[in-house]
N, C-alpha and C. Protein backbone atom coordinates (compact mmCIF):
# COMPACT_ATOMS: atom_id res chain seq x y z
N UNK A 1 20.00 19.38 -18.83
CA UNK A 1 18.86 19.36 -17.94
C UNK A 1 17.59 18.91 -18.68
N UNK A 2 17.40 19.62 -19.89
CA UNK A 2 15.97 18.88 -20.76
C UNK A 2 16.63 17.54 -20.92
N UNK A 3 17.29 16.93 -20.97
CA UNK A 3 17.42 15.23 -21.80
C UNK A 3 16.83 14.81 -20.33
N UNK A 4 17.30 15.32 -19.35
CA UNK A 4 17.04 14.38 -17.35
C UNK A 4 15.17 14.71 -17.65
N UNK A 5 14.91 15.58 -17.61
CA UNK A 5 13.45 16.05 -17.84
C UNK A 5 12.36 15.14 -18.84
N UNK A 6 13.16 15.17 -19.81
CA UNK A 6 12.57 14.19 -20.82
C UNK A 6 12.59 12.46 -20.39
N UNK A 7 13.70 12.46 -19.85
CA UNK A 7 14.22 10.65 -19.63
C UNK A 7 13.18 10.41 -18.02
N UNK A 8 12.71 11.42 -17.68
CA UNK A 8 11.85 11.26 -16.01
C UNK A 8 10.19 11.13 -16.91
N UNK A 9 9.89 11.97 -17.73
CA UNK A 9 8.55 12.09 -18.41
C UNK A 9 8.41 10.93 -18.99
N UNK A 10 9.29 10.44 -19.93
CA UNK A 10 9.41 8.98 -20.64
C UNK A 10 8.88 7.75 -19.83
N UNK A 11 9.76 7.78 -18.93
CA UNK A 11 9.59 7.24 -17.63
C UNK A 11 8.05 7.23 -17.04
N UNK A 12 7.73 8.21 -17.15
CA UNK A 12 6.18 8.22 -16.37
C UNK A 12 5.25 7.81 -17.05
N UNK A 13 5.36 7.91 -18.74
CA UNK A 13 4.19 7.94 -19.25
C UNK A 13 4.92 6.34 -19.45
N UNK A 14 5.97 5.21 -19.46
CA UNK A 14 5.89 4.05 -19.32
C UNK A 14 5.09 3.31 -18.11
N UNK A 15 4.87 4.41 -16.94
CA UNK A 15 5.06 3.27 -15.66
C UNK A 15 3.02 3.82 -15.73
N UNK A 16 2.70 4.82 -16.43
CA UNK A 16 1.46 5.59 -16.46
C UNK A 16 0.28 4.45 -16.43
N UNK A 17 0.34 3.15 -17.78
CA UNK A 17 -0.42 2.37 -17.91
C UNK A 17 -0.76 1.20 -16.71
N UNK A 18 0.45 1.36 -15.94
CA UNK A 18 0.27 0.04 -14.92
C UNK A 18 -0.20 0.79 -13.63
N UNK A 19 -0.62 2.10 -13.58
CA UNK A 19 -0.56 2.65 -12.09
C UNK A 19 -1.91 1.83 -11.38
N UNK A 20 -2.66 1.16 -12.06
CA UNK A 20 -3.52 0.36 -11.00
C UNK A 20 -2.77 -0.66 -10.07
N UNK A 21 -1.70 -1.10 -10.72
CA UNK A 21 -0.89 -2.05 -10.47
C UNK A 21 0.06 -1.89 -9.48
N UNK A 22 0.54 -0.94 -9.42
CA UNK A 22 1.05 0.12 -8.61
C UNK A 22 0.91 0.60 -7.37
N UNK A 23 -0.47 0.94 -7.62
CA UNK A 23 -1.38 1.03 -6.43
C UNK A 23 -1.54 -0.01 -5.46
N UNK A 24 -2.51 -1.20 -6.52
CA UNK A 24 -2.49 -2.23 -5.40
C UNK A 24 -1.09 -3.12 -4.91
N UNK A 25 0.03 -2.72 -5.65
CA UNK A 25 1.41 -2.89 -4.73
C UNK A 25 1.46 -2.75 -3.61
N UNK A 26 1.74 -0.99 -3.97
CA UNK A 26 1.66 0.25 -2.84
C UNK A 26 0.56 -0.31 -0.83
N UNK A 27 -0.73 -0.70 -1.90
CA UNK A 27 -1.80 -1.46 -0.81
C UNK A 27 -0.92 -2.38 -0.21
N UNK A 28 -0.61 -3.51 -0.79
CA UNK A 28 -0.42 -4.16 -0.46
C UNK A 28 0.79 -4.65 0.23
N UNK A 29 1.74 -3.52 0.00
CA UNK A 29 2.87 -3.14 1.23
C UNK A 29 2.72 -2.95 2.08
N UNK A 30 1.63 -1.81 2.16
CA UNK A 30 0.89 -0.93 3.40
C UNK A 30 0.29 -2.37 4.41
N UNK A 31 -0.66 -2.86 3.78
CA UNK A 31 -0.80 -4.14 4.58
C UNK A 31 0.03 -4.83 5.31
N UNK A 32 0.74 -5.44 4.61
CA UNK A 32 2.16 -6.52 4.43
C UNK A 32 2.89 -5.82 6.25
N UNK A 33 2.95 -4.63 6.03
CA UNK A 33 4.10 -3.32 6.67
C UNK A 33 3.35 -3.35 8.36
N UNK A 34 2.11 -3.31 8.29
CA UNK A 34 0.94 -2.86 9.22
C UNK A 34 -0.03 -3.59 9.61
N UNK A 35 -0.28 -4.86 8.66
CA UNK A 35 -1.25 -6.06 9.07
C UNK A 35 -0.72 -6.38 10.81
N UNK A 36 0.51 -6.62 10.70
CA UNK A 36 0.69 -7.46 12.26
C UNK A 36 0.11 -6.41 13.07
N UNK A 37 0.46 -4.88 13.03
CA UNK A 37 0.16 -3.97 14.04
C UNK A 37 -1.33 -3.96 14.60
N UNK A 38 -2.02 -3.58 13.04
CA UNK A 38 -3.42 -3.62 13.31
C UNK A 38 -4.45 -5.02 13.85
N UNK A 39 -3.77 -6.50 13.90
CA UNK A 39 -3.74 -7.51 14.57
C UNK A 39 -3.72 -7.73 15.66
N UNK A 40 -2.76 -7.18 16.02
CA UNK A 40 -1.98 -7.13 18.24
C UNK A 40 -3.16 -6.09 18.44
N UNK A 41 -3.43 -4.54 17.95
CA UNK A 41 -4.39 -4.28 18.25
C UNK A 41 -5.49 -4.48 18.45
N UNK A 42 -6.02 -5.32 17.34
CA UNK A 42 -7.71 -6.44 17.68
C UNK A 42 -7.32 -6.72 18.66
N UNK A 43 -6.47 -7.76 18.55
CA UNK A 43 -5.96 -9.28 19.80
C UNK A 43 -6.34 -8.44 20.92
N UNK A 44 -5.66 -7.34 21.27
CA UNK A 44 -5.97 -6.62 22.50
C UNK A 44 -7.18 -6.46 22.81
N UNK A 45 -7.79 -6.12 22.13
CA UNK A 45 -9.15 -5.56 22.45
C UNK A 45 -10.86 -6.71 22.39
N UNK A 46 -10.21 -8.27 22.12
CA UNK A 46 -11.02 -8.89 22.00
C UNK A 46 -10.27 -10.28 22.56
N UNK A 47 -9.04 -9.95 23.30
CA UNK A 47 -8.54 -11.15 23.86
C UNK A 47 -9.45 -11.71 25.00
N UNK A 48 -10.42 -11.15 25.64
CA UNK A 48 -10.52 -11.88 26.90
C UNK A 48 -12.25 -12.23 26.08
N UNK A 49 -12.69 -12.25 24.38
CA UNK A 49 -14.08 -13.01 24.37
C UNK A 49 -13.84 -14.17 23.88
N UNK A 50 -14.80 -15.50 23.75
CA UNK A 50 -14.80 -16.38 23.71
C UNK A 50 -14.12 -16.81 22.41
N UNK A 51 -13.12 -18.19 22.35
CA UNK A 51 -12.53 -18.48 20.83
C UNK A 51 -13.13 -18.16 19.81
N UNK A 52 -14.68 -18.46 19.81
CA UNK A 52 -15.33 -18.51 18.73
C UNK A 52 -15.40 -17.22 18.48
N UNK A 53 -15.65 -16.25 18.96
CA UNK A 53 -16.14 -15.05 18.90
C UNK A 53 -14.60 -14.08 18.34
N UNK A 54 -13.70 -14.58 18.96
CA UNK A 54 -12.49 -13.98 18.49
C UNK A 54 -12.03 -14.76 16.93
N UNK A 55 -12.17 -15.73 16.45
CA UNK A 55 -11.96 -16.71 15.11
C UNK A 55 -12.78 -16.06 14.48
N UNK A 56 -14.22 -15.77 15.03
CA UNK A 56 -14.59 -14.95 13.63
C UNK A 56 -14.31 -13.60 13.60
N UNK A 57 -13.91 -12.70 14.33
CA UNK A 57 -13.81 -11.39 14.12
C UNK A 57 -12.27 -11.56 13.48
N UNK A 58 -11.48 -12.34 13.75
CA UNK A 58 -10.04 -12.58 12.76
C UNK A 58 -10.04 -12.70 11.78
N UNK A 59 -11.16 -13.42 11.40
CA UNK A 59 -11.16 -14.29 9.62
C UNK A 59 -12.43 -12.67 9.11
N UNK A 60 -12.98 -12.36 9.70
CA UNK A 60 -13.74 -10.56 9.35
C UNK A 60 -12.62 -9.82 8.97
N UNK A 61 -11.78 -9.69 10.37
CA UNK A 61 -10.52 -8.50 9.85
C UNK A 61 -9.95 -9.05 8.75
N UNK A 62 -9.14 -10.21 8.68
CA UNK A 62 -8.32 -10.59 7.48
C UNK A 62 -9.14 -10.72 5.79
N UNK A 63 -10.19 -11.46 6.19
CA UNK A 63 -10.65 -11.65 4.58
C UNK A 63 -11.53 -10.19 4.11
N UNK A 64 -12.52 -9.62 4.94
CA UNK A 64 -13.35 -8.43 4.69
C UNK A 64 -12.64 -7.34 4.94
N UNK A 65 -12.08 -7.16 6.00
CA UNK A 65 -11.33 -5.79 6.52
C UNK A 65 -9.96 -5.82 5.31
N UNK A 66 -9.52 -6.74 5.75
CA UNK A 66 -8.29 -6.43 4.75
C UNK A 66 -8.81 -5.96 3.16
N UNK A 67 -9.26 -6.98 2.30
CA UNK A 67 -10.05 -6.91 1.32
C UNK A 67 -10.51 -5.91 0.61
N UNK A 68 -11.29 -5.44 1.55
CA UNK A 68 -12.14 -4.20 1.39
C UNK A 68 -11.29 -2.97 1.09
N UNK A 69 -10.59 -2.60 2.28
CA UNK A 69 -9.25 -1.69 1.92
C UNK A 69 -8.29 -1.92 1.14
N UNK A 70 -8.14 -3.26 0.30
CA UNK A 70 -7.48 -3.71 -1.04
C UNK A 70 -8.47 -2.66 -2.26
N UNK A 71 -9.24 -3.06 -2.20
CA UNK A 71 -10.08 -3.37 -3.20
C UNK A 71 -10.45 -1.78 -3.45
N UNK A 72 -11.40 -1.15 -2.49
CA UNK A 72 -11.63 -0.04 -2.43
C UNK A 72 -10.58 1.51 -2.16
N UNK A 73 -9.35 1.20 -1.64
CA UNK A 73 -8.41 2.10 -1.72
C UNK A 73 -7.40 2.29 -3.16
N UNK A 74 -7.37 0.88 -4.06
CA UNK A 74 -6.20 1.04 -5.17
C UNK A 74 -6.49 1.90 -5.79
N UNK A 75 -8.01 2.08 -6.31
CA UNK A 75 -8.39 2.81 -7.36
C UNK A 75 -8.61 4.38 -6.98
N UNK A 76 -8.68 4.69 -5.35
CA UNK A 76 -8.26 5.97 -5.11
C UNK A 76 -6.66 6.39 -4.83
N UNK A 77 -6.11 5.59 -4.43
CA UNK A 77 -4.24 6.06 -4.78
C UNK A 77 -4.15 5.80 -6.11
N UNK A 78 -4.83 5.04 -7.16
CA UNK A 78 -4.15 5.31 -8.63
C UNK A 78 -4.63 6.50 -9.13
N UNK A 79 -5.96 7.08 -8.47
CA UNK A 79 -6.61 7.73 -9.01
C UNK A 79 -5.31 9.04 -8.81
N UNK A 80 -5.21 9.20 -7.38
CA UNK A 80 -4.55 10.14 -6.83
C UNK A 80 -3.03 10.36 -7.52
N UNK A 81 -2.50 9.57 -7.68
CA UNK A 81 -1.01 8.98 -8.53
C UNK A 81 -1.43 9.90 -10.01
N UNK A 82 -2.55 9.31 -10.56
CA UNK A 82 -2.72 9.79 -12.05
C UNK A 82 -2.73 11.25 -12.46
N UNK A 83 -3.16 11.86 -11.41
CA UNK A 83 -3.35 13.28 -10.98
C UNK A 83 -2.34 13.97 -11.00
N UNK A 84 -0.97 13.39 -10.62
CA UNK A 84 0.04 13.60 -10.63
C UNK A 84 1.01 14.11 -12.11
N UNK A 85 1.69 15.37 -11.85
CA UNK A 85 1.76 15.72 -13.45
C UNK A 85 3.18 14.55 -13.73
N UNK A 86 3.23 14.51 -15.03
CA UNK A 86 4.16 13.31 -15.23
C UNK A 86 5.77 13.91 -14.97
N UNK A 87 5.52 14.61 -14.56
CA UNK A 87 7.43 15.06 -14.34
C UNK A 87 7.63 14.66 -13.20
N UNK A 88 6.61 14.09 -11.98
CA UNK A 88 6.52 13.97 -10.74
C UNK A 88 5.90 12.73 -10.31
N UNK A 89 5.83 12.13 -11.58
CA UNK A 89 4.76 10.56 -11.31
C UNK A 89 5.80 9.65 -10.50
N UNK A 90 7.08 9.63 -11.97
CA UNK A 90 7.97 8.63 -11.29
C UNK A 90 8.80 8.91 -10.56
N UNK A 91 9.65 9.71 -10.25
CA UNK A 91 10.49 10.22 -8.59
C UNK A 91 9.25 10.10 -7.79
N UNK A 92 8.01 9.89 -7.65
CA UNK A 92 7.01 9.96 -6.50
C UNK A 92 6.49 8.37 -6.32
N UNK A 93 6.43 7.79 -7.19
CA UNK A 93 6.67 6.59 -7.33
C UNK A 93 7.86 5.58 -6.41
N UNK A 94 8.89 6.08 -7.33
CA UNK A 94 10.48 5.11 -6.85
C UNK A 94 10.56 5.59 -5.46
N UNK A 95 10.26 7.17 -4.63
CA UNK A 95 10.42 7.42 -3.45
C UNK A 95 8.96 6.54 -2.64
N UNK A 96 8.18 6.57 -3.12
CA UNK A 96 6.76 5.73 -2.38
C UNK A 96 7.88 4.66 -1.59
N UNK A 97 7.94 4.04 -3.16
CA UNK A 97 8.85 2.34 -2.60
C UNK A 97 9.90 2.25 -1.67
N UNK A 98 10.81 3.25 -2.22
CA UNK A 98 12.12 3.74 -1.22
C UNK A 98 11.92 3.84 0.07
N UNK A 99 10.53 4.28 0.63
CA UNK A 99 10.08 4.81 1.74
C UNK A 99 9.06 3.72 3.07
N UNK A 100 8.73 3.05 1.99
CA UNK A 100 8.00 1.79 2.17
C UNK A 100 8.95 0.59 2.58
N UNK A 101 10.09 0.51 1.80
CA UNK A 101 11.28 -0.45 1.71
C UNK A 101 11.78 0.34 3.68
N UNK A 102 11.99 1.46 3.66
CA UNK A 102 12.71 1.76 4.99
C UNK A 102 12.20 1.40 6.13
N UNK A 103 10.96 1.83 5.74
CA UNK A 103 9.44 1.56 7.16
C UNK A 103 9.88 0.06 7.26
N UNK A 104 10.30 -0.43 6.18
CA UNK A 104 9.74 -2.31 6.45
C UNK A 104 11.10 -2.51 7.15
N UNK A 105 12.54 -1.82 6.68
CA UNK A 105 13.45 -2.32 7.38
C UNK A 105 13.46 -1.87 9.02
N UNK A 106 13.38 -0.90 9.14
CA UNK A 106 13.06 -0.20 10.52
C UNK A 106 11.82 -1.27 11.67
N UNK A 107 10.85 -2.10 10.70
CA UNK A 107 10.45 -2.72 11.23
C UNK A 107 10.66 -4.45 11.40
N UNK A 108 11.47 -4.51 10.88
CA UNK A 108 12.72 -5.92 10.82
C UNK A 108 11.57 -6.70 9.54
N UNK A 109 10.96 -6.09 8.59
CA UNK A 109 10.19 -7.04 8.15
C UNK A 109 10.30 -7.30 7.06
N UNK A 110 11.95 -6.95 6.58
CA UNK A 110 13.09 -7.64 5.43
C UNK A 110 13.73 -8.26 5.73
């Protein structure tokens, strides 16, 4: 049981240095997973204003909206991740992905 304990800690304090990296993965799944949803939702709610008016609130959501929640969320899930004691970094990690990977199949978007 200590060698599994040790070989999970090892593990964490390898994957420890990249958790920014990680993060903005993690983001950028979340996006990837949920961009179309949160899209059909605009579309809905701004389908009946003028092209122009809908082209720019698209290229707002995609380059600023998206962006912004890139940019400004990684460094609070790495933050949150780091917090994490290392016996629990990486099983919390590989399950993130595991979990992320299901959502995407469940949503045909593998």
């Amino acid at each position: 049981m200590y060698e599994i304990k040790m070989l999970i800690i090892n593990f964490s304090q390898w994957l420890y240095p990249w958790l920014g990296e990680i993060a903005m993965a993690i983001m950028a799944t979340l996006l990837v997973i949920y961009g179309g949803v949160i899209n059909r939702m605009v579309k809905k709610q701004i389908s009946g204003m003028h092209f122009i008016f809908r082209t720019l609130i698209f290229i707002l959501l995609c380059s600023f909206g998206y962006g912004v929640l890139l940019i400004y969320f990684t460094p609070v899930l790495s933050h949150w991740l780091a917090a994490v004691g290392m016996i629990f970094l990486s099983p919390l990690i590989i399950g993130i992905f595991i979990t992320l990977g299901v959502i995407a199949e469940k949503q045909n978007r593998i």
